[in-house]
Protein backbone atom coordinates (compact mmCIF):
# COMPACT_ATOMS: atom_id res chain seq x y z
CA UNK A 1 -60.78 -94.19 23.69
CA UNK A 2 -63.06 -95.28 20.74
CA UNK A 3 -64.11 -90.97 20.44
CA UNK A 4 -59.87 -90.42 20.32
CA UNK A 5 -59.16 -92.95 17.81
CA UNK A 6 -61.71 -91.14 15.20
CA UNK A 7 -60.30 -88.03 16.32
CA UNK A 8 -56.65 -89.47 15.21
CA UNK A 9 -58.12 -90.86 12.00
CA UNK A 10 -59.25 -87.20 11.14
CA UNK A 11 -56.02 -85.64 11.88
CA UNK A 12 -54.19 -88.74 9.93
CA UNK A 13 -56.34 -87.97 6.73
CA UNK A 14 -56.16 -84.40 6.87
CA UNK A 15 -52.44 -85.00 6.94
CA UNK A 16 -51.97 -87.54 4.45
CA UNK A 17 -54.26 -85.30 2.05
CA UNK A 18 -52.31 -82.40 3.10
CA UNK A 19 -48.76 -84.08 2.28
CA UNK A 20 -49.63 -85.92 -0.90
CA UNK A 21 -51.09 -82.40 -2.15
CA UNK A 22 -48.05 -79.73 -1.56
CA UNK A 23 -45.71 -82.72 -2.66
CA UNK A 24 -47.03 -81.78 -5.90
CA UNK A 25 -45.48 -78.33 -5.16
CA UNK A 26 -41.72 -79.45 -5.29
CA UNK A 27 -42.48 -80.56 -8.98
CA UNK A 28 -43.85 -76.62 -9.51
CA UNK A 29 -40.57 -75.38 -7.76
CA UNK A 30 -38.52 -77.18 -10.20
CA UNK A 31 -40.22 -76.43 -13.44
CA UNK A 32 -39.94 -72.75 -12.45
CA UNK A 33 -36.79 -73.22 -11.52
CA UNK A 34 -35.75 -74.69 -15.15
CA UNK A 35 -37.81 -71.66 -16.86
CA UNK A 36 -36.18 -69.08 -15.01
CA UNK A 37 -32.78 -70.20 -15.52
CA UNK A 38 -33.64 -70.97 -19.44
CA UNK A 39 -35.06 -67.82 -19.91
CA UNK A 40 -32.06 -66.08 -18.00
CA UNK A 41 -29.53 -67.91 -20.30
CA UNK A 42 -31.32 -67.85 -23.53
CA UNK A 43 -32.98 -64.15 -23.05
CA UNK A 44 -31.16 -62.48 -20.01
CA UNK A 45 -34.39 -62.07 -18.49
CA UNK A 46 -34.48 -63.23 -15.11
CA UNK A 47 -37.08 -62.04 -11.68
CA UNK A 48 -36.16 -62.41 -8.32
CA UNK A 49 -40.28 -62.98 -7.70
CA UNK A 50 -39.90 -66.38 -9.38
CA UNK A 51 -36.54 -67.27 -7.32
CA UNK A 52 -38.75 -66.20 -4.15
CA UNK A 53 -41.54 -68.36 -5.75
CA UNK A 54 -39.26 -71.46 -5.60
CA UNK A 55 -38.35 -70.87 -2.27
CA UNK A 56 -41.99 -70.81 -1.08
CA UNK A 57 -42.82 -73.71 -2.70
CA UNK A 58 -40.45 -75.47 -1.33
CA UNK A 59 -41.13 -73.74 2.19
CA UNK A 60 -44.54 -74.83 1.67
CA UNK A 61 -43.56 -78.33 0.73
CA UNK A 62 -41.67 -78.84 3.72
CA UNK A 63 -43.31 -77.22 6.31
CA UNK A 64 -46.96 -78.91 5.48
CA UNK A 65 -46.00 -82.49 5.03
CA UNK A 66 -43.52 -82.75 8.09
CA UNK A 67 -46.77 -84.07 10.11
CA UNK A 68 -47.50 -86.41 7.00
CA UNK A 69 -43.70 -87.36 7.41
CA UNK A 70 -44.33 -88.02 11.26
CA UNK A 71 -47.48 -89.88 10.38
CA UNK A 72 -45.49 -92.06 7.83
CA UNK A 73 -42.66 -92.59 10.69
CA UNK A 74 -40.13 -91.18 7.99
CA UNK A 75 -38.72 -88.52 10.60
CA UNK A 76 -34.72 -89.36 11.37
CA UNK A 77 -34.16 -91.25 14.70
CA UNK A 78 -31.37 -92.18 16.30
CA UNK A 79 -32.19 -95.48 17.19
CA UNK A 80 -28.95 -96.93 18.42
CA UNK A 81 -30.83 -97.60 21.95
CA UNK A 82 -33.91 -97.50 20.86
CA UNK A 83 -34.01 -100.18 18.35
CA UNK A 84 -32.41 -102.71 20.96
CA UNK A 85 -35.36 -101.89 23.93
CA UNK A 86 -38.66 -104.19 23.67
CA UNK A 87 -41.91 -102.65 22.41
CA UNK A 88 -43.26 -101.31 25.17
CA UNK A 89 -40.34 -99.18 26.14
CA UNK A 90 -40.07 -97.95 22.79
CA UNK A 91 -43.82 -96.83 22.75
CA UNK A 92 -43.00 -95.05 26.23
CA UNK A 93 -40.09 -93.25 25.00
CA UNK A 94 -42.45 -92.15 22.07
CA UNK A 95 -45.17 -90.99 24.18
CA UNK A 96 -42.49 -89.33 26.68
CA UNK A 97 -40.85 -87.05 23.69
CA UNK A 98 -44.21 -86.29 22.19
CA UNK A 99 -45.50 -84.69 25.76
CA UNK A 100 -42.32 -83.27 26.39
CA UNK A 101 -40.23 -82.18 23.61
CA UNK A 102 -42.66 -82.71 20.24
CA UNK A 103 -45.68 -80.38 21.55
CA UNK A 104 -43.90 -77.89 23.52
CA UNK A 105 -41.45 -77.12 20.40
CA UNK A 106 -44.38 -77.00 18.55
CA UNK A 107 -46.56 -74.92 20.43
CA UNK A 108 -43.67 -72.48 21.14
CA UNK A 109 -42.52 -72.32 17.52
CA UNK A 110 -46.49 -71.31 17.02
CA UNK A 111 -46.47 -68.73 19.88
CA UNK A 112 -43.43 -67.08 18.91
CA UNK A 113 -44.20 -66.77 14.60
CA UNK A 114 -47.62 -66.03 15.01
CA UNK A 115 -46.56 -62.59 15.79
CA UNK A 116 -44.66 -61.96 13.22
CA UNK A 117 -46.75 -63.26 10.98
CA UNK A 118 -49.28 -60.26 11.92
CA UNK A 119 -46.72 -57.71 12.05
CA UNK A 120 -46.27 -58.69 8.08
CA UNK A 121 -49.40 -59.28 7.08
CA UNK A 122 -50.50 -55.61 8.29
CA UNK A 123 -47.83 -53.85 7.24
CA UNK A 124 -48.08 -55.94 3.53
CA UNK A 125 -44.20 -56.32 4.09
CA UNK A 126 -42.52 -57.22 0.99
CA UNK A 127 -39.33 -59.02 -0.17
CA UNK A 128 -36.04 -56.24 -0.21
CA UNK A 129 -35.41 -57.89 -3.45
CA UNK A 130 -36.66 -56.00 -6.86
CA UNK A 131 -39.33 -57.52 -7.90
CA UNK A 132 -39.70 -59.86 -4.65
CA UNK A 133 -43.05 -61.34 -2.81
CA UNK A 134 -45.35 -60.09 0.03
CA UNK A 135 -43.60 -62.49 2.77
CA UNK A 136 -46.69 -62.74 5.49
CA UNK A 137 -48.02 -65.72 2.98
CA UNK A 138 -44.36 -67.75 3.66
CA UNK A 139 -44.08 -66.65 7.13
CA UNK A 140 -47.87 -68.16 7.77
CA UNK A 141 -45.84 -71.43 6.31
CA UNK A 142 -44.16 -71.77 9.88
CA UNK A 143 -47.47 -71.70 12.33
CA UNK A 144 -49.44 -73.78 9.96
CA UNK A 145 -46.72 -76.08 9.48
CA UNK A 146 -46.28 -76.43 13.04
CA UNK A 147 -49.55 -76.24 13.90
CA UNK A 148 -50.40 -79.44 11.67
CA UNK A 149 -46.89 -81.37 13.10
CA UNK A 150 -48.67 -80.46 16.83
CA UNK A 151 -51.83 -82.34 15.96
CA UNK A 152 -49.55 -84.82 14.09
CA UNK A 153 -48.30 -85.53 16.90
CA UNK A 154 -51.64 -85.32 19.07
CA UNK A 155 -52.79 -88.08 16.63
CA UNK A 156 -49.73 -90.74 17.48
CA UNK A 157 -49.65 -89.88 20.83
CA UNK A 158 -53.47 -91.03 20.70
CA UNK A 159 -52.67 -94.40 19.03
CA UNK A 160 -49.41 -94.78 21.08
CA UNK A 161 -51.75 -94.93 24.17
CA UNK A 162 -53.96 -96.85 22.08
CA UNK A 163 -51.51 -99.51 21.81
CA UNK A 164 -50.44 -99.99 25.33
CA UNK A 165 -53.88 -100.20 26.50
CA UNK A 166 -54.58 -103.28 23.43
CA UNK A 167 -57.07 -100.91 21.66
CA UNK A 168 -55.25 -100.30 18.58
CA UNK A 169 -52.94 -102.47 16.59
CA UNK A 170 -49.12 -102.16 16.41
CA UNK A 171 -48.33 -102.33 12.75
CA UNK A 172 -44.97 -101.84 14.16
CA UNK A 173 -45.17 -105.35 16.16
CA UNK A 174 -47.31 -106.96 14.05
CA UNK A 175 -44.83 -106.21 10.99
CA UNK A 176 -41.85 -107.69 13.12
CA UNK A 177 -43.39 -111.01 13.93
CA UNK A 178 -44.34 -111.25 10.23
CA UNK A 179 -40.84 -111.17 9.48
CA UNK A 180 -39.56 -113.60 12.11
CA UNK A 181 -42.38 -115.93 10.53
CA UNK A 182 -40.69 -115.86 7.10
């Protein structure tokens, strides 16, 4: 278990690194947003390659932190049930959706793009739009994106284990009866 739990803390730093970095890109996607619209107003010059540009930022942005999300347990759940069930049934249901619905959309969202993603990439498809992008480089957005959730999710389903066999701590657990102490 010990050689899994460094494997999870590589996979949680890549992440984290990964995710604090292309935040940085949403802040990009703005100011060219606000330049592109001044210079449209002001000038009436305007490209459709730095609309595209915002879009793949933001592409970027969301594709590559979603496993930083996941690590951060910032994804949306609907925890009308799930909130109410002890701790251990909780972690279950966790490790359950990760083997069964969390890696298998992943995996099949990889399988599926990866192809296209060639196709692009050899033909050097570009936008339709004057002026537009080459789009293999947002298209590789979706496998890599994916590809980091799937080991995202490789990495809790690791510590989820972890935790049921009392070799990891449950910040989770350990937060809750921190709070009933107070």
């Amino acid at each position: 278990m010990a050689g899994l739990l460094s494997l999870s803390r590589v996979i949680d730093a890549i992440n984290t690194f990964l995710g604090k970095s292309v935040s940085w890109l949403l802040l990009a996607a703005v100011l060219i947003s606000a330049v592109n619209a001044t210079t449209r107003k002001l000038f009436n010059l305007s490209s459709n390659a730095w609309l595209e540009a915002q879009w793949y930022l933001f592409s970027a942005a969301f594709l590559i932190a979603a496993a930083w999300t996941l690590l951060s347990s910032e994804h949306v759940k609907v925890d009308l049930v799930y909130g109410q069930l002890p701790r251990r049934a909780q972690l279950w249901i966790e490790i359950l959706g990760t083997i069964f619905f969390l890696l298998p959309f992943c995996l099949i969202t990889i399988y599926l793009s990866w192809p296209i993603v060639v196709s692009k990439f050899v033909s050097g498809e570009i936008s339709n739009n004057t002026g537009g992008l080459l789009l293999w480089p947002v298209w590789a957005l979706i496998p890599a994106g994916f590809g980091l959730l799937a080991l995202q999710g490789l990495s809790e389903l690791i510590k989820r284990i972890a935790i049921l066999k009392g070799d990891f701590p449950d910040a989770i657990a350990l937060a809750d009866a921190e709070a009933q102490t107070l």
